[in-house]
N, C-alpha and C. Protein backbone atom coordinates (compact mmCIF):
# COMPACT_ATOMS: atom_id res chain seq x y z
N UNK A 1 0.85 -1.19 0.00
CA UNK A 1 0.00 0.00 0.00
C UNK A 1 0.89 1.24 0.00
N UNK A 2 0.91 1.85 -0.94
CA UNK A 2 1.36 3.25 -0.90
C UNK A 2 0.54 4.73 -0.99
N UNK A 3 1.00 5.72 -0.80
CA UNK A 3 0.75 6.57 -1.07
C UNK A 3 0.45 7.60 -2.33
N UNK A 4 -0.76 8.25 -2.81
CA UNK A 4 -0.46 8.70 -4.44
C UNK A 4 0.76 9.91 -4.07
N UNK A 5 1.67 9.88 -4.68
CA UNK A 5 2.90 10.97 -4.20
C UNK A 5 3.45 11.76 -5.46
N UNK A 6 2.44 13.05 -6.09
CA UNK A 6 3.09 13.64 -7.20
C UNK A 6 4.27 14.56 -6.58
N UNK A 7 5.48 13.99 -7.70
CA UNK A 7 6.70 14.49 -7.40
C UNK A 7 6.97 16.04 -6.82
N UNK A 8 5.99 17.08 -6.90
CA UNK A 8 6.48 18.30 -5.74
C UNK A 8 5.78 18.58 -4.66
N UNK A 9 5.05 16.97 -4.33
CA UNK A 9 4.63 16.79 -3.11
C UNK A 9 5.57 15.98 -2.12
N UNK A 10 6.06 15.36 -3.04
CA UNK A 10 7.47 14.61 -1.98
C UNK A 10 7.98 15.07 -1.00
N UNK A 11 8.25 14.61 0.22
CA UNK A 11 8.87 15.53 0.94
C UNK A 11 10.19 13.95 1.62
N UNK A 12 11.03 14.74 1.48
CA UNK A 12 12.47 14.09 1.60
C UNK A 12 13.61 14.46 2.46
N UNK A 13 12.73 15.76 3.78
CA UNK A 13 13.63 16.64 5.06
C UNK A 13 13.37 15.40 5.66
N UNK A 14 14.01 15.03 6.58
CA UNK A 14 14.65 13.89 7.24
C UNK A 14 14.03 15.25 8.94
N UNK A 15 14.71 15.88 8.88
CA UNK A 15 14.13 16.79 10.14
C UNK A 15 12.49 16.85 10.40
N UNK A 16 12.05 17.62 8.73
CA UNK A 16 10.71 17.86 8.66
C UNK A 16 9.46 16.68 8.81
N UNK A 17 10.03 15.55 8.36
CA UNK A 17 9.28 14.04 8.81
C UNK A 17 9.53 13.53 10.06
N UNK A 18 10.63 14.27 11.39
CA UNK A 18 10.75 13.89 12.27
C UNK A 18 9.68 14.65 12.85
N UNK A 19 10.03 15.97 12.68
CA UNK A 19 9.11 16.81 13.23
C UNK A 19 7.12 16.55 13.18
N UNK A 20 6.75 16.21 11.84
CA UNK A 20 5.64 15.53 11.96
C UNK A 20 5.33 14.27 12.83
N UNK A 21 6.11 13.40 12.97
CA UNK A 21 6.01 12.54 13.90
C UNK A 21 5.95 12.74 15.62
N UNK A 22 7.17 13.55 15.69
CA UNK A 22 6.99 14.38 17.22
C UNK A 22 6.34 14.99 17.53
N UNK A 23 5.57 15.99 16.57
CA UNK A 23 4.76 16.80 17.01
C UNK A 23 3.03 16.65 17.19
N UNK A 24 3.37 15.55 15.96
CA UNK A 24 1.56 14.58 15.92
C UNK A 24 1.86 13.35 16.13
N UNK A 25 1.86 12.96 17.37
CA UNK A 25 2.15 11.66 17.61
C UNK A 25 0.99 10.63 17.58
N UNK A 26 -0.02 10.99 18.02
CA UNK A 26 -1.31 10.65 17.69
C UNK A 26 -1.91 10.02 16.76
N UNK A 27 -1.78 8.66 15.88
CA UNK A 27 -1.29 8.18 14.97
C UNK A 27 -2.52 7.32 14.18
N UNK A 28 -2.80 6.94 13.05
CA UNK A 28 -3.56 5.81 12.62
C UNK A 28 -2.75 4.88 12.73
N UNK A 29 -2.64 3.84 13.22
CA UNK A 29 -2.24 2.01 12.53
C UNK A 29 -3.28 1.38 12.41
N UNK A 30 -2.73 1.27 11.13
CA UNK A 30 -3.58 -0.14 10.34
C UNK A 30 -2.48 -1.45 9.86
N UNK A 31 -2.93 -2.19 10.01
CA UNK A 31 -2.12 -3.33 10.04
C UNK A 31 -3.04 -4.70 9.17
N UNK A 32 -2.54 -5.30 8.51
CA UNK A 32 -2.95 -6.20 7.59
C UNK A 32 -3.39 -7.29 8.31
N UNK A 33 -4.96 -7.97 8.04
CA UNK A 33 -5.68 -9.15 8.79
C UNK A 33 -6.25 -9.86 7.50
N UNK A 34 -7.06 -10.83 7.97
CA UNK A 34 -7.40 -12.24 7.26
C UNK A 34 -8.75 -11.44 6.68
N UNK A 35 -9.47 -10.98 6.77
CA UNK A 35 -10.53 -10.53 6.38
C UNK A 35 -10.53 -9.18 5.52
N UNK A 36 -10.34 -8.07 6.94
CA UNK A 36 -10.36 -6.86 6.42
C UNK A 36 -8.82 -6.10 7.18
N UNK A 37 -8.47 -4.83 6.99
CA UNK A 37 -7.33 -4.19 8.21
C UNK A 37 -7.85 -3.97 9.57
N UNK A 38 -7.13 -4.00 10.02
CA UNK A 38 -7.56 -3.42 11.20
C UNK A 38 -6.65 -2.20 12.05
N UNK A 39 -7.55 -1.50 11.74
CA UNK A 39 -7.19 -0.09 12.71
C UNK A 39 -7.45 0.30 14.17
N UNK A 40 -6.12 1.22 14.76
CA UNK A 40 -6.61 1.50 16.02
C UNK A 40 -5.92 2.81 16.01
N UNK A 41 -6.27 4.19 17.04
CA UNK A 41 -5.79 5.61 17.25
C UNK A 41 -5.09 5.64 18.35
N UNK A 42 -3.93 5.41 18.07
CA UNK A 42 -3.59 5.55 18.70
C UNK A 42 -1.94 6.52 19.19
N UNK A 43 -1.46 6.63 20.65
CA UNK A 43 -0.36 7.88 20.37
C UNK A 43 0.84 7.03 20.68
N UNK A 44 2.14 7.18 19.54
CA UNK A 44 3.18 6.80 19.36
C UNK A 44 4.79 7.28 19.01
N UNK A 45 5.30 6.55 19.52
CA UNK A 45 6.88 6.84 20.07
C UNK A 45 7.83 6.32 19.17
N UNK A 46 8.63 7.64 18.83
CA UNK A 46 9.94 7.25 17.83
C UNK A 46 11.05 7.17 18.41
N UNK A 47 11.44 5.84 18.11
CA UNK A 47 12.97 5.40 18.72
C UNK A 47 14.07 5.32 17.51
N UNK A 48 14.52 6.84 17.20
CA UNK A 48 15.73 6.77 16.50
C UNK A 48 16.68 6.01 16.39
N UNK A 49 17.58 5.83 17.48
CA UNK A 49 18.25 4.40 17.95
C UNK A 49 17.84 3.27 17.13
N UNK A 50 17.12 2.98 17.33
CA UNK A 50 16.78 1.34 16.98
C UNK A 50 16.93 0.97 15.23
N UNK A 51 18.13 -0.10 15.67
CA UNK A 51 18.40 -0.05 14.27
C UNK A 51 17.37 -0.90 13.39
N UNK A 52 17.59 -1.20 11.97
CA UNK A 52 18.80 0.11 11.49
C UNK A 52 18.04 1.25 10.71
N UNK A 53 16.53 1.56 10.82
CA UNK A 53 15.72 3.06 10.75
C UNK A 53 14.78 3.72 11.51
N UNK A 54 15.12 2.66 12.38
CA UNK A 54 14.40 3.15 14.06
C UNK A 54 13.01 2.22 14.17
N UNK A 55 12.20 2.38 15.32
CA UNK A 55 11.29 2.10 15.37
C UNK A 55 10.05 3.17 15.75
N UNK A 56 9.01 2.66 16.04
CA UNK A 56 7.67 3.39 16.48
C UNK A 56 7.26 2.60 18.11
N UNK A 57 6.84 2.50 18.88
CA UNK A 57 6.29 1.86 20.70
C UNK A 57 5.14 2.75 20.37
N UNK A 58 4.04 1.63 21.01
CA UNK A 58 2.94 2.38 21.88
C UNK A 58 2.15 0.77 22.21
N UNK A 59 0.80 1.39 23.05
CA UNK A 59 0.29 -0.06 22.65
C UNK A 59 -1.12 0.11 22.72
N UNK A 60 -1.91 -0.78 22.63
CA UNK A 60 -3.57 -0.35 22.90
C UNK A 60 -4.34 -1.85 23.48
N UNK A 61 -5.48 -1.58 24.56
CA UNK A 61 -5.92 -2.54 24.88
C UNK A 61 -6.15 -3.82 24.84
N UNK A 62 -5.65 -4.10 25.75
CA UNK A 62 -6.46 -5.85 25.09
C UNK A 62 -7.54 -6.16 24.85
N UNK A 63 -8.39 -5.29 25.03
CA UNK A 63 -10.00 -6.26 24.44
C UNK A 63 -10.11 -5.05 22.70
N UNK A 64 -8.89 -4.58 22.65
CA UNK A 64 -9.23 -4.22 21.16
C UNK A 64 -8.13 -5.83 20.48
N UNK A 65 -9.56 -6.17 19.56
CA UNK A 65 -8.45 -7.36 18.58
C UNK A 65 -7.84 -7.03 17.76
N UNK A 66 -7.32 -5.77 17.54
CA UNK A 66 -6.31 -5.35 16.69
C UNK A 66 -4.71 -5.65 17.35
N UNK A 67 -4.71 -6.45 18.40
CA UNK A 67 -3.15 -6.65 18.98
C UNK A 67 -3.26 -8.32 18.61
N UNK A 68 -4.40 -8.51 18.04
CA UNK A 68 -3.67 -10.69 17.79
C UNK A 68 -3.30 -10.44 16.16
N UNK A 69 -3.24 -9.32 15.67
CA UNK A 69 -2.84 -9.43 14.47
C UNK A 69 -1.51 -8.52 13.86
N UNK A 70 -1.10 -8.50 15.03
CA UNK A 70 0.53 -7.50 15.17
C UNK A 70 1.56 -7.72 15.02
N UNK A 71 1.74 -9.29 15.75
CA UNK A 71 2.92 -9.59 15.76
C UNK A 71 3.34 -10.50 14.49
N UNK A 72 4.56 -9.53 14.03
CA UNK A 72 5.44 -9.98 12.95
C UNK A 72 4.44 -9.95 11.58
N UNK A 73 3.68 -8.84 11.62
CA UNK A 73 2.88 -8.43 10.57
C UNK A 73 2.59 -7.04 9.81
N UNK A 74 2.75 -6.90 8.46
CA UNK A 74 2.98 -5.49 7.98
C UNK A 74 1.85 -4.67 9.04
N UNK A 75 2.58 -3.76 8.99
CA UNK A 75 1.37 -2.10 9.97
C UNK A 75 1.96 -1.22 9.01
N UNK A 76 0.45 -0.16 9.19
CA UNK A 76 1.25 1.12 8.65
C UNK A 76 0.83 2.03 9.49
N UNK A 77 1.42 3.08 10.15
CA UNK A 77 1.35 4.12 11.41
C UNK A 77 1.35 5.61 10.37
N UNK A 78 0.35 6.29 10.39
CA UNK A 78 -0.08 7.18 9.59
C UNK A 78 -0.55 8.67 10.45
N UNK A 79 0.93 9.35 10.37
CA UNK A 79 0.79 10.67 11.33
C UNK A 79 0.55 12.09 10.37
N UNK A 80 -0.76 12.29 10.85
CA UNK A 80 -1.70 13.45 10.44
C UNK A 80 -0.88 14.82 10.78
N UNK A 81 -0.47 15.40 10.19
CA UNK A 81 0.28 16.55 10.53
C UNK A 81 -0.70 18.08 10.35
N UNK A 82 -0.65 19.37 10.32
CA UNK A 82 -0.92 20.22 10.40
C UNK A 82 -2.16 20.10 8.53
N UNK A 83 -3.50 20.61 8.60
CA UNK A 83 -4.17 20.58 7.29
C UNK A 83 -5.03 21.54 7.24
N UNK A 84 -5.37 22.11 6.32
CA UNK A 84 -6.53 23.19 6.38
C UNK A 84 -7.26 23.57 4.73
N UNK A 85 -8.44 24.13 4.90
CA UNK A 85 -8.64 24.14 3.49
C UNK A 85 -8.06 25.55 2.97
N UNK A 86 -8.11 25.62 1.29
CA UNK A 86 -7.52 26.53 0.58
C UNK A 86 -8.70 26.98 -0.09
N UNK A 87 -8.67 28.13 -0.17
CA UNK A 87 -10.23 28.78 -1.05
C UNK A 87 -9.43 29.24 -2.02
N UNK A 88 -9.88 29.14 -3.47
CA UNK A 88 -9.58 29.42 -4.53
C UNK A 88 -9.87 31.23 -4.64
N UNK A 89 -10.31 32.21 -3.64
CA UNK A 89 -9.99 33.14 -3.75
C UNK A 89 -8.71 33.94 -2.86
N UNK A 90 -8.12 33.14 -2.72
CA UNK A 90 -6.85 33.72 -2.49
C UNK A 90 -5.32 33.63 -3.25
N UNK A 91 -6.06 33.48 -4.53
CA UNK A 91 -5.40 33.28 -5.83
C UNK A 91 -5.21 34.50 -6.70
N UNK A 92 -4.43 34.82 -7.61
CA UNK A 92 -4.48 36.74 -7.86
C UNK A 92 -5.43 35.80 -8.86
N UNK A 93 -5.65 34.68 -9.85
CA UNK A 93 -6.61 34.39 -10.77
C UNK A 93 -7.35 33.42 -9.66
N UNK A 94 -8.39 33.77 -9.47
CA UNK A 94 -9.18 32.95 -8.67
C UNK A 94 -10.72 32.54 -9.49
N UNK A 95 -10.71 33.29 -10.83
CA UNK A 95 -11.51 32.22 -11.49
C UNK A 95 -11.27 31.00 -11.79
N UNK A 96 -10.25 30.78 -12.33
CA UNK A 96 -9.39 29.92 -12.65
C UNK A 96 -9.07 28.70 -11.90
N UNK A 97 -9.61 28.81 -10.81
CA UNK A 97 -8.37 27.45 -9.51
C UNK A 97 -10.39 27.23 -9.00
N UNK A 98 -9.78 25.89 -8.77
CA UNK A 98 -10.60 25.14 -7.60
C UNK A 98 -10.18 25.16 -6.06
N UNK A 99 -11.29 24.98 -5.19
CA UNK A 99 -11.00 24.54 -3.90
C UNK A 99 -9.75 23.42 -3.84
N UNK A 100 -9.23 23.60 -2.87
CA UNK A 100 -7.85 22.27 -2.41
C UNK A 100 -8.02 22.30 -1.50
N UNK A 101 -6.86 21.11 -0.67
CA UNK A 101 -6.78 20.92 1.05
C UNK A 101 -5.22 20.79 0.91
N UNK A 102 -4.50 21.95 1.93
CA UNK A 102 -3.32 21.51 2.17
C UNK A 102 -2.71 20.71 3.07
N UNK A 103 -1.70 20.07 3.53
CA UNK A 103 -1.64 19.14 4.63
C UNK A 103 -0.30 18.75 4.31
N UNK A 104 0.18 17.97 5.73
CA UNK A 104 1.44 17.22 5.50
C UNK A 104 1.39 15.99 6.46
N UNK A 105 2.11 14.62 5.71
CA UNK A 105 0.86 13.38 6.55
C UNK A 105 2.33 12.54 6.46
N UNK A 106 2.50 11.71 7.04
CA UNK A 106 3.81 11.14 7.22
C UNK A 106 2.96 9.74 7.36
N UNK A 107 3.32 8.67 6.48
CA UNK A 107 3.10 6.94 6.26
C UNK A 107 4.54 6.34 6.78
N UNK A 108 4.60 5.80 7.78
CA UNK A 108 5.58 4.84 8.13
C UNK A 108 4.99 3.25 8.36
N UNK A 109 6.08 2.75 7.60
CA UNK A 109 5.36 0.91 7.33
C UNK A 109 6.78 0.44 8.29
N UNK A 110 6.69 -0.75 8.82
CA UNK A 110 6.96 -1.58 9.71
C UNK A 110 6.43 -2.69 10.10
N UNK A 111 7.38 -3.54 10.58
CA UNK A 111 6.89 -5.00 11.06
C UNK A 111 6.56 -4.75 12.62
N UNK A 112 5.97 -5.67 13.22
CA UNK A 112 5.61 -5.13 14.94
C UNK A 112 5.71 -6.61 15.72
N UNK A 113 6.43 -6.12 16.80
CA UNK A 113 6.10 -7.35 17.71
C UNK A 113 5.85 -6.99 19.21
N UNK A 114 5.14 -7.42 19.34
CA UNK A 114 4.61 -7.70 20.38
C UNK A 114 5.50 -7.58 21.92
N UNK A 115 5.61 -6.33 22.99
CA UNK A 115 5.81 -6.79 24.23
C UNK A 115 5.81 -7.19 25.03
N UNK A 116 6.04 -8.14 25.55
CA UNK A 116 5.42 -8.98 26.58
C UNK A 116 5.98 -8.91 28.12
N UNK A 117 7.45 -8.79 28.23
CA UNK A 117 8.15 -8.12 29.11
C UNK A 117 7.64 -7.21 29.82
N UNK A 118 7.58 -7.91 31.44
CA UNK A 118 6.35 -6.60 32.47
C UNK A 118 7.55 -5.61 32.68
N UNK A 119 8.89 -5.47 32.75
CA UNK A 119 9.29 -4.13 32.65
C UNK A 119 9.59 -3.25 31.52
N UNK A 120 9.67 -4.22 30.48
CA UNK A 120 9.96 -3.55 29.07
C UNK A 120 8.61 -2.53 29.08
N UNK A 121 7.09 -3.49 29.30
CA UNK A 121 6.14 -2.73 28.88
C UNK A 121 6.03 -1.69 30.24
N UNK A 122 6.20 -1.36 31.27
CA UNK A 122 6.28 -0.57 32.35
C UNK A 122 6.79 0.84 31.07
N UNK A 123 8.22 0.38 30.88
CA UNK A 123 8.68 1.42 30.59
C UNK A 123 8.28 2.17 29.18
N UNK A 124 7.67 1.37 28.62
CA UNK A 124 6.92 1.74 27.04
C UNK A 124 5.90 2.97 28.07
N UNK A 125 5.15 2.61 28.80
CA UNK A 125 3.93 3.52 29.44
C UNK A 125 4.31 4.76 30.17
N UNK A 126 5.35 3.91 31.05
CA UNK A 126 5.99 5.17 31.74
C UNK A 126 6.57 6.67 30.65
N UNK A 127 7.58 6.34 29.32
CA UNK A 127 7.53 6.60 28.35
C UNK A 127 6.55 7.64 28.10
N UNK A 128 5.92 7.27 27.41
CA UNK A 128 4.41 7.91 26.99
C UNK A 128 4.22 8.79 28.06
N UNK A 129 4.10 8.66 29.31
CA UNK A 129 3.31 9.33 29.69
C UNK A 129 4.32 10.42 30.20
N UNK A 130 5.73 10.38 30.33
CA UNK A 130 6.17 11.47 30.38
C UNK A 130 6.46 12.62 29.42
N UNK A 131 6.05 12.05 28.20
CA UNK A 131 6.27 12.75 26.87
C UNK A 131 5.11 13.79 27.19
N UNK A 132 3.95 12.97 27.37
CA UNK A 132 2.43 14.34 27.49
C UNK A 132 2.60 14.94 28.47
N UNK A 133 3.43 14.49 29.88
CA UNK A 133 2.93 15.06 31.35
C UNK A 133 4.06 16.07 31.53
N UNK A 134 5.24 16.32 30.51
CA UNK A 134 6.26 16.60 30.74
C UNK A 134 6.20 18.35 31.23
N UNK A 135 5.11 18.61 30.41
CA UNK A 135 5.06 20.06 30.00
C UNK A 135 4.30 20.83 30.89
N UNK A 136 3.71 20.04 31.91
CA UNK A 136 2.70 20.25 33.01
C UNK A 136 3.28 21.07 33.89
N UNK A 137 2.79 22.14 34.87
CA UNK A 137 3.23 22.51 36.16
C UNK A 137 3.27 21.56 36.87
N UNK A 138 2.15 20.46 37.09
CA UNK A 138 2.56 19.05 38.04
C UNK A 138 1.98 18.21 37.52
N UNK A 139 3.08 17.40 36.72
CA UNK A 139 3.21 16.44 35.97
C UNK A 139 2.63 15.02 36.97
N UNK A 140 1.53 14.37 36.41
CA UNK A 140 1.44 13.27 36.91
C UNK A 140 2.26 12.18 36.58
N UNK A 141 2.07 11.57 37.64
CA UNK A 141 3.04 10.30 37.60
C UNK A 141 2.34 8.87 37.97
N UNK A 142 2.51 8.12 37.29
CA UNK A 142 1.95 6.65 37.89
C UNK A 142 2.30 6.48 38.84
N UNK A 143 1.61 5.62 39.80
CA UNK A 143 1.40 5.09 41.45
C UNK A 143 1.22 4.24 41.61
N UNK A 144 0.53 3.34 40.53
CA UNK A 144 0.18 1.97 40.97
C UNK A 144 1.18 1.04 41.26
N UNK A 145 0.66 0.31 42.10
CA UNK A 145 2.02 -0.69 42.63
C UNK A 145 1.57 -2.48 42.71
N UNK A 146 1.96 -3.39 42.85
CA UNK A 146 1.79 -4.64 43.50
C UNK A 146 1.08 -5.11 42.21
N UNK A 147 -0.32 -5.82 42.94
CA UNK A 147 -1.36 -6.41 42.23
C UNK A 147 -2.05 -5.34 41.22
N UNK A 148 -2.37 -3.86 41.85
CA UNK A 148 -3.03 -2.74 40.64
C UNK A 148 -2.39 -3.02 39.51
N UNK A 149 -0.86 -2.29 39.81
CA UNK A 149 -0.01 -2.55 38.23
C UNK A 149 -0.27 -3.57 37.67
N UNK A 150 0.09 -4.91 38.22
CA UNK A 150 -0.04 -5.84 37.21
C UNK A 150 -1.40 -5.90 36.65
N UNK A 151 -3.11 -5.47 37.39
CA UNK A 151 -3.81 -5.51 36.69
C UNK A 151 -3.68 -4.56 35.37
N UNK A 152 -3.47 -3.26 35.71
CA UNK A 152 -3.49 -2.50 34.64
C UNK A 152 -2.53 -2.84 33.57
N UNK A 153 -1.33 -3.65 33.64
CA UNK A 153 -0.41 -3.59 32.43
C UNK A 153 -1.49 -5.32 31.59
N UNK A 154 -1.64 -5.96 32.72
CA UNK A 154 -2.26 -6.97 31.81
C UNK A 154 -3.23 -6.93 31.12
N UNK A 155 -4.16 -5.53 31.04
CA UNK A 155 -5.29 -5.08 30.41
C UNK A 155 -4.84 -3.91 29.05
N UNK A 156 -3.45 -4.10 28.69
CA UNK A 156 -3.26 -3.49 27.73
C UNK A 156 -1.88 -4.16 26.80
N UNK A 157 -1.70 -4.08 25.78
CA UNK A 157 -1.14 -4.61 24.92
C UNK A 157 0.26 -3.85 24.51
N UNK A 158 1.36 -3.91 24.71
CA UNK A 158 2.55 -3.05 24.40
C UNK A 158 2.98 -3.74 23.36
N UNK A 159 3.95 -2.78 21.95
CA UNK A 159 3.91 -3.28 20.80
C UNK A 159 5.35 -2.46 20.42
N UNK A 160 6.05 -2.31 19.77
CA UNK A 160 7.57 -2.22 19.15
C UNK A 160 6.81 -2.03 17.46
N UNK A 161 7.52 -1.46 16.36
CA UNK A 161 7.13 -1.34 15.60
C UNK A 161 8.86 -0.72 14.32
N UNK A 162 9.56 -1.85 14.02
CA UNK A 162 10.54 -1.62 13.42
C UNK A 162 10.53 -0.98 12.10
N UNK A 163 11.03 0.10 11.62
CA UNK A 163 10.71 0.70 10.97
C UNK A 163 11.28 -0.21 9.38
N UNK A 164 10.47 -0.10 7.93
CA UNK A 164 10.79 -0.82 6.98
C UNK A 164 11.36 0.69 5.79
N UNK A 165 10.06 1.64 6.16
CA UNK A 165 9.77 2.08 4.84
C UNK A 165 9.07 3.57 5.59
N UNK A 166 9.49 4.60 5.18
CA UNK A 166 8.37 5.98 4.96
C UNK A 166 8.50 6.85 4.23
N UNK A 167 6.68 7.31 3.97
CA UNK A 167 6.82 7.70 2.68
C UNK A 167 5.95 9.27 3.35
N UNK A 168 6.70 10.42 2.83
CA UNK A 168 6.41 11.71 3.18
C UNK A 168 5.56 12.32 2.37
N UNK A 169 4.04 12.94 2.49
CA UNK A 169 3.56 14.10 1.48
C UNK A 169 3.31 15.23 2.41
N UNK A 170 4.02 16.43 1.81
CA UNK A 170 3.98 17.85 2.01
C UNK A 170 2.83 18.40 0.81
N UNK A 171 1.52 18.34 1.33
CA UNK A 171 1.20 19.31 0.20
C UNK A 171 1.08 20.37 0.13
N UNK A 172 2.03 21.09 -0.27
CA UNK A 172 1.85 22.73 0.90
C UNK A 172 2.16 23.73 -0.19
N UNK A 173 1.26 23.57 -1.40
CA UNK A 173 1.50 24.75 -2.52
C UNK A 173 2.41 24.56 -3.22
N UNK A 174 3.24 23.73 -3.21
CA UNK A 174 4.71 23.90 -3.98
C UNK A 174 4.78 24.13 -5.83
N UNK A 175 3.17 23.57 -6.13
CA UNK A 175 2.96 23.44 -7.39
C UNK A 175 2.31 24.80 -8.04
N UNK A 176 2.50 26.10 -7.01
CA UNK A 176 1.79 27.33 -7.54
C UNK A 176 3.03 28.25 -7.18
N UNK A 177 2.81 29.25 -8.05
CA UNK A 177 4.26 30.21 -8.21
C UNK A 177 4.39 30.74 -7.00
N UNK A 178 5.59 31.99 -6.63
CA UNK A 178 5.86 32.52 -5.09
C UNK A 178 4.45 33.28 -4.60
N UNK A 179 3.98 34.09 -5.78
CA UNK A 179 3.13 34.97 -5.16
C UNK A 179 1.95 34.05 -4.91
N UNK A 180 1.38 33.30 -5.90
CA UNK A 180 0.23 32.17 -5.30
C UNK A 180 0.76 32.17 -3.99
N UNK A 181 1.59 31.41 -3.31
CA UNK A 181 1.76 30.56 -1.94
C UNK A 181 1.69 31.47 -1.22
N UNK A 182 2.08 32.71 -1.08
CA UNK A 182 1.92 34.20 -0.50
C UNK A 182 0.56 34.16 0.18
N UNK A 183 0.17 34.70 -1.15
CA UNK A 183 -1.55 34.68 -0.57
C UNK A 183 -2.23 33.56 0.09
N UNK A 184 -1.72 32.44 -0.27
CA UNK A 184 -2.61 31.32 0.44
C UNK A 184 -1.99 31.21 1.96
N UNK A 185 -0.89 31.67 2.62
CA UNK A 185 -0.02 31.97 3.46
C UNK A 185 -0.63 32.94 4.11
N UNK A 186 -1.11 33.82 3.48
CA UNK A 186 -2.04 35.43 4.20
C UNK A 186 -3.26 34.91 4.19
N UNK A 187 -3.81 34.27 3.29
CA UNK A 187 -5.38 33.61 4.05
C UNK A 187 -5.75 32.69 5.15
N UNK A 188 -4.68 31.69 5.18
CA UNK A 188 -4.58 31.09 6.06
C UNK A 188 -4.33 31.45 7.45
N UNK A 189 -3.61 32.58 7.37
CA UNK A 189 -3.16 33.47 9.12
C UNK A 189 -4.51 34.27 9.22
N UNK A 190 -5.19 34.89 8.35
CA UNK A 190 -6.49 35.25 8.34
C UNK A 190 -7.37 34.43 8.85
N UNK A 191 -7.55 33.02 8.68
CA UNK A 191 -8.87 32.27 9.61
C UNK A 191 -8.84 32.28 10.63
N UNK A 192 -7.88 33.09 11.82
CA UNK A 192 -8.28 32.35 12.86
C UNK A 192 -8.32 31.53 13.24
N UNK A 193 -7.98 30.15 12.88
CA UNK A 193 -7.96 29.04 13.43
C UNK A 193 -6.92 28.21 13.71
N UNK A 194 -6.56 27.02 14.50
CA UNK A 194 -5.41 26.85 15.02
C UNK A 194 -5.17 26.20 13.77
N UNK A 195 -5.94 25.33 12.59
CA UNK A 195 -4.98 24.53 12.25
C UNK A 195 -4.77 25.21 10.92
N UNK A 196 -5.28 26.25 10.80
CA UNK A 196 -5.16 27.12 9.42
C UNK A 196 -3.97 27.58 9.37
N UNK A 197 -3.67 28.45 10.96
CA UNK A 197 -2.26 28.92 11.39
C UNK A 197 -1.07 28.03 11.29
N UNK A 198 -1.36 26.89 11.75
CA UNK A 198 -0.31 25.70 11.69
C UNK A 198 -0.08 25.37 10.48
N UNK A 199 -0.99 25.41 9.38
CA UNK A 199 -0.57 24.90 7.97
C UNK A 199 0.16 26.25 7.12
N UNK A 200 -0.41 27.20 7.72
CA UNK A 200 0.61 28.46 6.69
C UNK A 200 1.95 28.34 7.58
N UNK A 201 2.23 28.06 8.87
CA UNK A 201 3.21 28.10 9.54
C UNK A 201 4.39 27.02 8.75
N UNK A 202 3.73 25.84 8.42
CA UNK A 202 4.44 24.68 7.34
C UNK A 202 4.90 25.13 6.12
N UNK A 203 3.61 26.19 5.34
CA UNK A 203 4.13 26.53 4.46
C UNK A 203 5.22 27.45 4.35
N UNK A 204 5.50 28.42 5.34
CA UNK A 204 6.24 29.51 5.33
C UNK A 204 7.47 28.95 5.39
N UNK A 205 7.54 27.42 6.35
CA UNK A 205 8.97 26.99 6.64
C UNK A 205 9.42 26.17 5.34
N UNK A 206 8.19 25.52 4.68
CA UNK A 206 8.94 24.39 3.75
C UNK A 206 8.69 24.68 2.49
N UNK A 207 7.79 25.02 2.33
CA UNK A 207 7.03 25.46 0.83
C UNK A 207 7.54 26.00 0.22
N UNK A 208 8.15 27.05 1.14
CA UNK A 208 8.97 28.27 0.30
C UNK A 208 10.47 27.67 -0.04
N UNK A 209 10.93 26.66 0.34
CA UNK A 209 11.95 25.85 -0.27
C UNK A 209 11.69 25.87 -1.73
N UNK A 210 10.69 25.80 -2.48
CA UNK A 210 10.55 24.71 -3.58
C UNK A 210 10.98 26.34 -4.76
């Protein structure tokens, strides 16, 4: 399964695909089953380190059956980055152009196996949760101890996810001249909205590369 990827949508920053991953960690996996895929939303961890193109950690419940079909089986982890729509009047010819959606979406494919290790998976959670709690005035911290912990780790599924393959789309104007991307750059800081701001913010940094 790939991505449709017209060539000045490619995106090939090694930083800028990190940065989508770190910053939207929050992820689709879908992973290949006997019937149909199966998907779960879930938020995930890049381990640079891990050779030899790193991996992805997270994990999701056990009563979701999307973890008996994980281990040592294609996934694809699909991080939604910054998107917003484009109105064809912020074009100097705006008869001319249709509506678009800009966006930048990062596909990473990998094999996955399964954690099973009660401290490996401790530390997958612990992990996680200092990544979100980090930024807190008072950062929570897990407490559970004895019999709790082990209930709670045995009610969820920890997973590793070795990286094979990723495939980057930036669609962020690159295919309309300087002054096009301009304006769609000034309309976008014009909505008001967080993710309008965030996508001209992409464009200003990468777009204007092209």
């Amino acid at each position: 399964m790939s991505v449709y990827l017209p060539t000045w949508f490619a995106a090939h920053d090694d930083d800028a695909i990190a940065r989508v991953i770190g910053t939207f960690p929050f992820a689709t996996l879908i992973t290949a089953a006997d019937a149909e895929p199966q998907l779960s939303h879930v938020p995930l961890l890049h381990h640079a380190d891990h050779a030899p193109r790193g991996a992805l950690v997270g994990h999701v419940a056990r009563a979701n059956p999307h973890w008996q079909f994980l281990a040592d089986r294609p996934s694809i982890a699909v991080f939604h980055g910054p998107h917003a729509y484009v109105s064809p009047s912020w074009y100097a010819d705006s008869a001319a152009m249709v509506p678009t959606w800009n966006y930048a979406v990062v596909h990473v494919h990998g094999r996955t196996e399964l954690v099973e290790d009660h401290d490996a998976k401790l530390a997958i959670l612990n992990e996680l949760t200092e990544r979100f709690e980090s930024g807190r005035v008072s950062p929570w911290q897990l407490q559970l101890q004895g019999a709790r912990l082990d209930a709670m780790l045995g009610a969820i599924v920890a997973f590793r996810m070795s990286i094979t393959r990723v495939e980057a789309k930036f669609k962020l104007s690159q295919n309309r001249g300087a002054a096009d991307r301009d304006r769609v750059i000034a309309g976008l800081q014009g909505e008001d909205r967080a993710d309008a701001s965030s996508t001209a913010e992409w464009m200003t940094r990468y777009a204007r590369k092209a």
